[in-house]
C-alpha atoms as a PDB file:
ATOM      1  CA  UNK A   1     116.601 108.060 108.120  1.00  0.00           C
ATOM      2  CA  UNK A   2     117.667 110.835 105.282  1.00  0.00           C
ATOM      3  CA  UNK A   3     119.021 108.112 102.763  1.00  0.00           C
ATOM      4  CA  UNK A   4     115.535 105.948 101.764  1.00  0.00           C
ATOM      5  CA  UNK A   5     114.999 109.572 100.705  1.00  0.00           C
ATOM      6  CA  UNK A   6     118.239 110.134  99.096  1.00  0.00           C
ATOM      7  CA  UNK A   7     117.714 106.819  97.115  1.00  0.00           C
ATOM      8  CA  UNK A   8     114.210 107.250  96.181  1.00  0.00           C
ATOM      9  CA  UNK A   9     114.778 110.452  94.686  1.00  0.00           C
ATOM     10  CA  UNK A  10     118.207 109.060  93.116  1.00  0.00           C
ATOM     11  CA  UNK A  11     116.279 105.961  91.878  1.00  0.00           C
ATOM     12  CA  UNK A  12     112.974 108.492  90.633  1.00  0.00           C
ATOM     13  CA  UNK A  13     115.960 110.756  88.695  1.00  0.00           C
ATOM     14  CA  UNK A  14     117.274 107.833  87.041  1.00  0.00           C
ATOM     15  CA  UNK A  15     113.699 106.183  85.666  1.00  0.00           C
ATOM     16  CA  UNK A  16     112.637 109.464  84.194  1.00  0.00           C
ATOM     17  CA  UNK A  17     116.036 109.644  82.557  1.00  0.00           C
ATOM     18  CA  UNK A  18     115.343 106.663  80.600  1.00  0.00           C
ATOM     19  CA  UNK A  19     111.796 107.328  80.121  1.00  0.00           C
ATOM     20  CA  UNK A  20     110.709 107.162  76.294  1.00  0.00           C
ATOM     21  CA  UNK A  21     106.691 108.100  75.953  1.00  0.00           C
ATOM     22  CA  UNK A  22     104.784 106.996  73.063  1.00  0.00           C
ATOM     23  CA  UNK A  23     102.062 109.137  72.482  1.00  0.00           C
ATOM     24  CA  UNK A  24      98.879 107.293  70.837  1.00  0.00           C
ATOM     25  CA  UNK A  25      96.922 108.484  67.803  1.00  0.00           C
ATOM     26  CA  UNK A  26      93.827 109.463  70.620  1.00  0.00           C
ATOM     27  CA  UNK A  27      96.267 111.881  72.659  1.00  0.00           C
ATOM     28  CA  UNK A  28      97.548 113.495  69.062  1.00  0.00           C
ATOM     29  CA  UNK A  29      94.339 114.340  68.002  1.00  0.00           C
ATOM     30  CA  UNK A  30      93.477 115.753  71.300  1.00  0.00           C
ATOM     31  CA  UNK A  31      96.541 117.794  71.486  1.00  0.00           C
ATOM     32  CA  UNK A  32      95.843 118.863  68.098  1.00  0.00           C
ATOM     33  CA  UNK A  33      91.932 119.978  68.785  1.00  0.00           C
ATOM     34  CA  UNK A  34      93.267 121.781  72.035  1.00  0.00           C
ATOM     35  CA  UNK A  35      96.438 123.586  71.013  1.00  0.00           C
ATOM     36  CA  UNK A  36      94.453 124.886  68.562  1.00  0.00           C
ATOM     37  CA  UNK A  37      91.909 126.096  70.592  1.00  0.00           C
ATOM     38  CA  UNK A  38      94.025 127.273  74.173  1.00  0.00           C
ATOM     39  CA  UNK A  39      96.964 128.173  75.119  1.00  0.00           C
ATOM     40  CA  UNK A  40      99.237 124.653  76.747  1.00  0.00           C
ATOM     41  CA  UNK A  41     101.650 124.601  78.936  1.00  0.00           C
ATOM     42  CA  UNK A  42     103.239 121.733  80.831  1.00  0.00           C
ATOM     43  CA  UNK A  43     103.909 121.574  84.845  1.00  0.00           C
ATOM     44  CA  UNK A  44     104.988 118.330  85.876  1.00  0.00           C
ATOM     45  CA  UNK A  45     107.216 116.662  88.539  1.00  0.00           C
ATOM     46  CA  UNK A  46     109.991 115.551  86.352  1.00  0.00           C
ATOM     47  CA  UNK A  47     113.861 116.114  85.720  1.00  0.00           C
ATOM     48  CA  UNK A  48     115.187 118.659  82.861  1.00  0.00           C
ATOM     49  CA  UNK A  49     114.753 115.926  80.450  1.00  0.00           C
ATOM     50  CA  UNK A  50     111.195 117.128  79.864  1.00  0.00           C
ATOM     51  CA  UNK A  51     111.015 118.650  76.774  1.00  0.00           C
ATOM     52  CA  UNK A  52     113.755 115.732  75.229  1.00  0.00           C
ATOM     53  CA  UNK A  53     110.971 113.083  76.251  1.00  0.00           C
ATOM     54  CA  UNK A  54     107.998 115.050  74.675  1.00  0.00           C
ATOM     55  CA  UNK A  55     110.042 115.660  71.572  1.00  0.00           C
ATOM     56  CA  UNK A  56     110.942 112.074  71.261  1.00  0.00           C
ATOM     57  CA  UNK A  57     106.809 111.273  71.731  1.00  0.00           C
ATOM     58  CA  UNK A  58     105.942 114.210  69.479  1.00  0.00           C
ATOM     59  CA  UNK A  59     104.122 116.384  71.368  1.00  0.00           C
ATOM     60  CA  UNK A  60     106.543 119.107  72.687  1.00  0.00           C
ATOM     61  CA  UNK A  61     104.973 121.289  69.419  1.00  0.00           C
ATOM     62  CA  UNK A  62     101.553 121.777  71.096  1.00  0.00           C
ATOM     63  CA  UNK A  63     102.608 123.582  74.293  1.00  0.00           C
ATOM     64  CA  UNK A  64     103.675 127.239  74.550  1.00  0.00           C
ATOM     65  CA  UNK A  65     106.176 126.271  77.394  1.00  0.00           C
ATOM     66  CA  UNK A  66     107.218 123.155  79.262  1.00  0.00           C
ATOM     67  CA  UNK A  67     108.639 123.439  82.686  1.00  0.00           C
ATOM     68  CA  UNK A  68     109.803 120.827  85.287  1.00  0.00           C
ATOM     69  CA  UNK A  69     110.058 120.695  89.173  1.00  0.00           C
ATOM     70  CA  UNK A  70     113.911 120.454  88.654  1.00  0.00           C
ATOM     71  CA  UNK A  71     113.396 123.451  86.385  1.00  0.00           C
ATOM     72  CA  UNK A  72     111.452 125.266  88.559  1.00  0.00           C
ATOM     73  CA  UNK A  73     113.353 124.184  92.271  1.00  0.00           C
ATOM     74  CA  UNK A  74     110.259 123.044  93.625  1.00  0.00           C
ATOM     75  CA  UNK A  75     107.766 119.921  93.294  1.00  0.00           C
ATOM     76  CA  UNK A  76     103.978 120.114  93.183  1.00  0.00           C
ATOM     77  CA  UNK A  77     102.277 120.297  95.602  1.00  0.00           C
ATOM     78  CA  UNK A  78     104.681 122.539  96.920  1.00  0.00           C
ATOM     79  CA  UNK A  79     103.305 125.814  96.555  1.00  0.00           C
ATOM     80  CA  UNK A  80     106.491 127.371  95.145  1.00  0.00           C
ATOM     81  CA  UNK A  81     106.487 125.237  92.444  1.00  0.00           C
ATOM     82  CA  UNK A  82     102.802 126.931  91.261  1.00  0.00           C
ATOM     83  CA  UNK A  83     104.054 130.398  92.430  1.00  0.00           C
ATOM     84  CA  UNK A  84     106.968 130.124  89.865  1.00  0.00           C
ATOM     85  CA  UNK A  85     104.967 128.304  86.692  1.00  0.00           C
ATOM     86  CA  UNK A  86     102.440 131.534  87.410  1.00  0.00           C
ATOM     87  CA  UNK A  87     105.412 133.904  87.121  1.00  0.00           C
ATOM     88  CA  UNK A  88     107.648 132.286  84.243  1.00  0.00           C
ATOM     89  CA  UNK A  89     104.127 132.151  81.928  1.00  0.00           C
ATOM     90  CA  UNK A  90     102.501 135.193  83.000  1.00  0.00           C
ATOM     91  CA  UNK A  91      99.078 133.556  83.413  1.00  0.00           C
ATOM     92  CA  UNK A  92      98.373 135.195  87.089  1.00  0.00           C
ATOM     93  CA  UNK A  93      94.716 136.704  87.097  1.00  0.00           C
ATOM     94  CA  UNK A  94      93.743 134.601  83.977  1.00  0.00           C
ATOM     95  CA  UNK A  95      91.042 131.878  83.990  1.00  0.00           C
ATOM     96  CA  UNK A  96      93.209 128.558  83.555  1.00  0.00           C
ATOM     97  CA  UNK A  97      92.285 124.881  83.952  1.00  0.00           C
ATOM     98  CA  UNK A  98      95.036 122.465  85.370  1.00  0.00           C
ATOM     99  CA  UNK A  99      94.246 119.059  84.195  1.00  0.00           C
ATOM    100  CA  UNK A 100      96.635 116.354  85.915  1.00  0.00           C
ATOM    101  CA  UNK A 101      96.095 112.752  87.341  1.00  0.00           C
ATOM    102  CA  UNK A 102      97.287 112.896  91.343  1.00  0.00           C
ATOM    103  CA  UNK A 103      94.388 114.716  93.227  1.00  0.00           C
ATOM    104  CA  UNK A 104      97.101 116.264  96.349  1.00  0.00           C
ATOM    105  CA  UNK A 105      99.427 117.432  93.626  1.00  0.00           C
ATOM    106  CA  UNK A 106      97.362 118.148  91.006  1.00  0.00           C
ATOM    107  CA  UNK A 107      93.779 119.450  92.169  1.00  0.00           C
ATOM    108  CA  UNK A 108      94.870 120.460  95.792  1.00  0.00           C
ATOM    109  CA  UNK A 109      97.998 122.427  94.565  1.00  0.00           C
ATOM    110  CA  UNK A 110      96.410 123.960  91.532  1.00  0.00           C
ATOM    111  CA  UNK A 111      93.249 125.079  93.042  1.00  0.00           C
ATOM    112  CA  UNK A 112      95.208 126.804  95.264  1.00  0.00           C
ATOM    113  CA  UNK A 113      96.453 128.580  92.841  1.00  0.00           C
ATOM    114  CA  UNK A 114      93.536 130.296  91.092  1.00  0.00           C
ATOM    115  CA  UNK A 115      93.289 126.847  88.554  1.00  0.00           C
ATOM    116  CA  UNK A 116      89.954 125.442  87.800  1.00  0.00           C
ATOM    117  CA  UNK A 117      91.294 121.319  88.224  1.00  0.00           C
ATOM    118  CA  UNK A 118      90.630 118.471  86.127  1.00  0.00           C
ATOM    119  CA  UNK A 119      91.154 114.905  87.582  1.00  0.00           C
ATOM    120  CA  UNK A 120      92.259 112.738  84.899  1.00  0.00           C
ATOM    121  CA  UNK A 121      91.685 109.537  86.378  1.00  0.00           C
ATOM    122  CA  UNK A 122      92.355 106.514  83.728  1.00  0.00           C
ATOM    123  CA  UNK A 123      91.765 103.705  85.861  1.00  0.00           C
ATOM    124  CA  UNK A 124      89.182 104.685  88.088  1.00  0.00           C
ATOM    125  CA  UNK A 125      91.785 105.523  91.426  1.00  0.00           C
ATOM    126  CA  UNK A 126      89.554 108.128  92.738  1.00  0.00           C
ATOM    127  CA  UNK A 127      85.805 107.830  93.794  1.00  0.00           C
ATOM    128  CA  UNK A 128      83.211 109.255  91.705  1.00  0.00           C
ATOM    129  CA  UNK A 129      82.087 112.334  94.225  1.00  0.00           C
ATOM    130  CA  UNK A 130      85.525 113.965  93.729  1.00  0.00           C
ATOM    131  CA  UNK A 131      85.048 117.730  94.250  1.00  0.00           C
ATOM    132  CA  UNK A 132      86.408 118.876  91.055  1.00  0.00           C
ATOM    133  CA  UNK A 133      85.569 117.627  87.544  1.00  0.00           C
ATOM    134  CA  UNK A 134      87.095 113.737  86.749  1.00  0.00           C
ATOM    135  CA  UNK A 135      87.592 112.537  83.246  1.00  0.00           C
ATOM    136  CA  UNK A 136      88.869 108.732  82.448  1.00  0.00           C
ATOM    137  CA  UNK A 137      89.689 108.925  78.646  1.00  0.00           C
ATOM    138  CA  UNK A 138      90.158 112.230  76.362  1.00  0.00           C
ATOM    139  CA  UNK A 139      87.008 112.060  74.929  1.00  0.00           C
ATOM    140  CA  UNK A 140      85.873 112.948  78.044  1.00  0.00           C
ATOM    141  CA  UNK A 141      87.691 115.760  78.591  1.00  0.00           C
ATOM    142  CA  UNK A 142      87.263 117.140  74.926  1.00  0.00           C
ATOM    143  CA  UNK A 143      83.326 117.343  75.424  1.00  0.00           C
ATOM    144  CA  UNK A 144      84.017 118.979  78.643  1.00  0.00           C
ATOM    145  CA  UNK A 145      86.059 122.004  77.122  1.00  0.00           C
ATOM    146  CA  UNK A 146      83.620 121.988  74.278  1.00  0.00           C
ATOM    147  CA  UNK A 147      81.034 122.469  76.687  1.00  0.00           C
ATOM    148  CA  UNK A 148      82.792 125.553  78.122  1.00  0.00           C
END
């Protein structure tokens, strides 16, 4: 049937409505280090609320641009959703890493897209022979792009 779909999406809508982030002192200095360093942009299944939440965690300042599925008509993995991030920034033919936690989404739909994917995987979902880099904390991931 249509409507578990219906709800689930109505019920998804209305949880990232009232979502409120908190961003901790780890995840500001990492956005500092890297904003300062590479160009950041945001691509994220989410409503048009996306830019009010990071605001309210203060972090919308380190990224160039901040785009939503609902924004963009499509969600990830859904190739149109890549096709349209690639057009509204401008970053076709330009190296690019996509760091993002759901491996189908995320490294599957990036890759495909000319990104080089990072797995962030906090709690240790995915195994460790993943074929694309995996990072469980920022550290991590900050001696990984100083490594590049």
């Amino acid at each position: 049937s249509n409507y578990s779909g219906v709800i689930n999406m109505q019920l998804q809508d209305a949880i990232r409505q009232r979502c409120r982030w908190i961003a901790s002192d780890s995840t500001l200095n990492l956005m500092s280090w890297v904003s300062n360093r590479y160009e950041c942009y945001v691509l994220a299944n989410w409503s048009r609320n996306l830019p009010q939440v990071m605001s309210q965690a203060g972090i919308l300042h380190f990224f160039k641009g901040v785009y939503s599925s609902d924004e963009l008509g499509a969600e990830k993995p859904n190739p149109e959703s890549y096709e349209r991030f690639l057009e509204v920034t401008g970053m076709q033919g330009r190296p690019k890493l996509y760091i993002g936690n759901e491996y189908i989404a995320d490294v599957v739909g990036s890759r495909a897209h000319g990104f080089e994917p990072v797995l962030l995987d906090w709690i240790g979902k995915y195994p460790p022979e993943v074929d694309c880099l995996k990072v469980s904390d920022w550290g991590q991931l900050r001696a990984s792009l100083e490594n590049q």
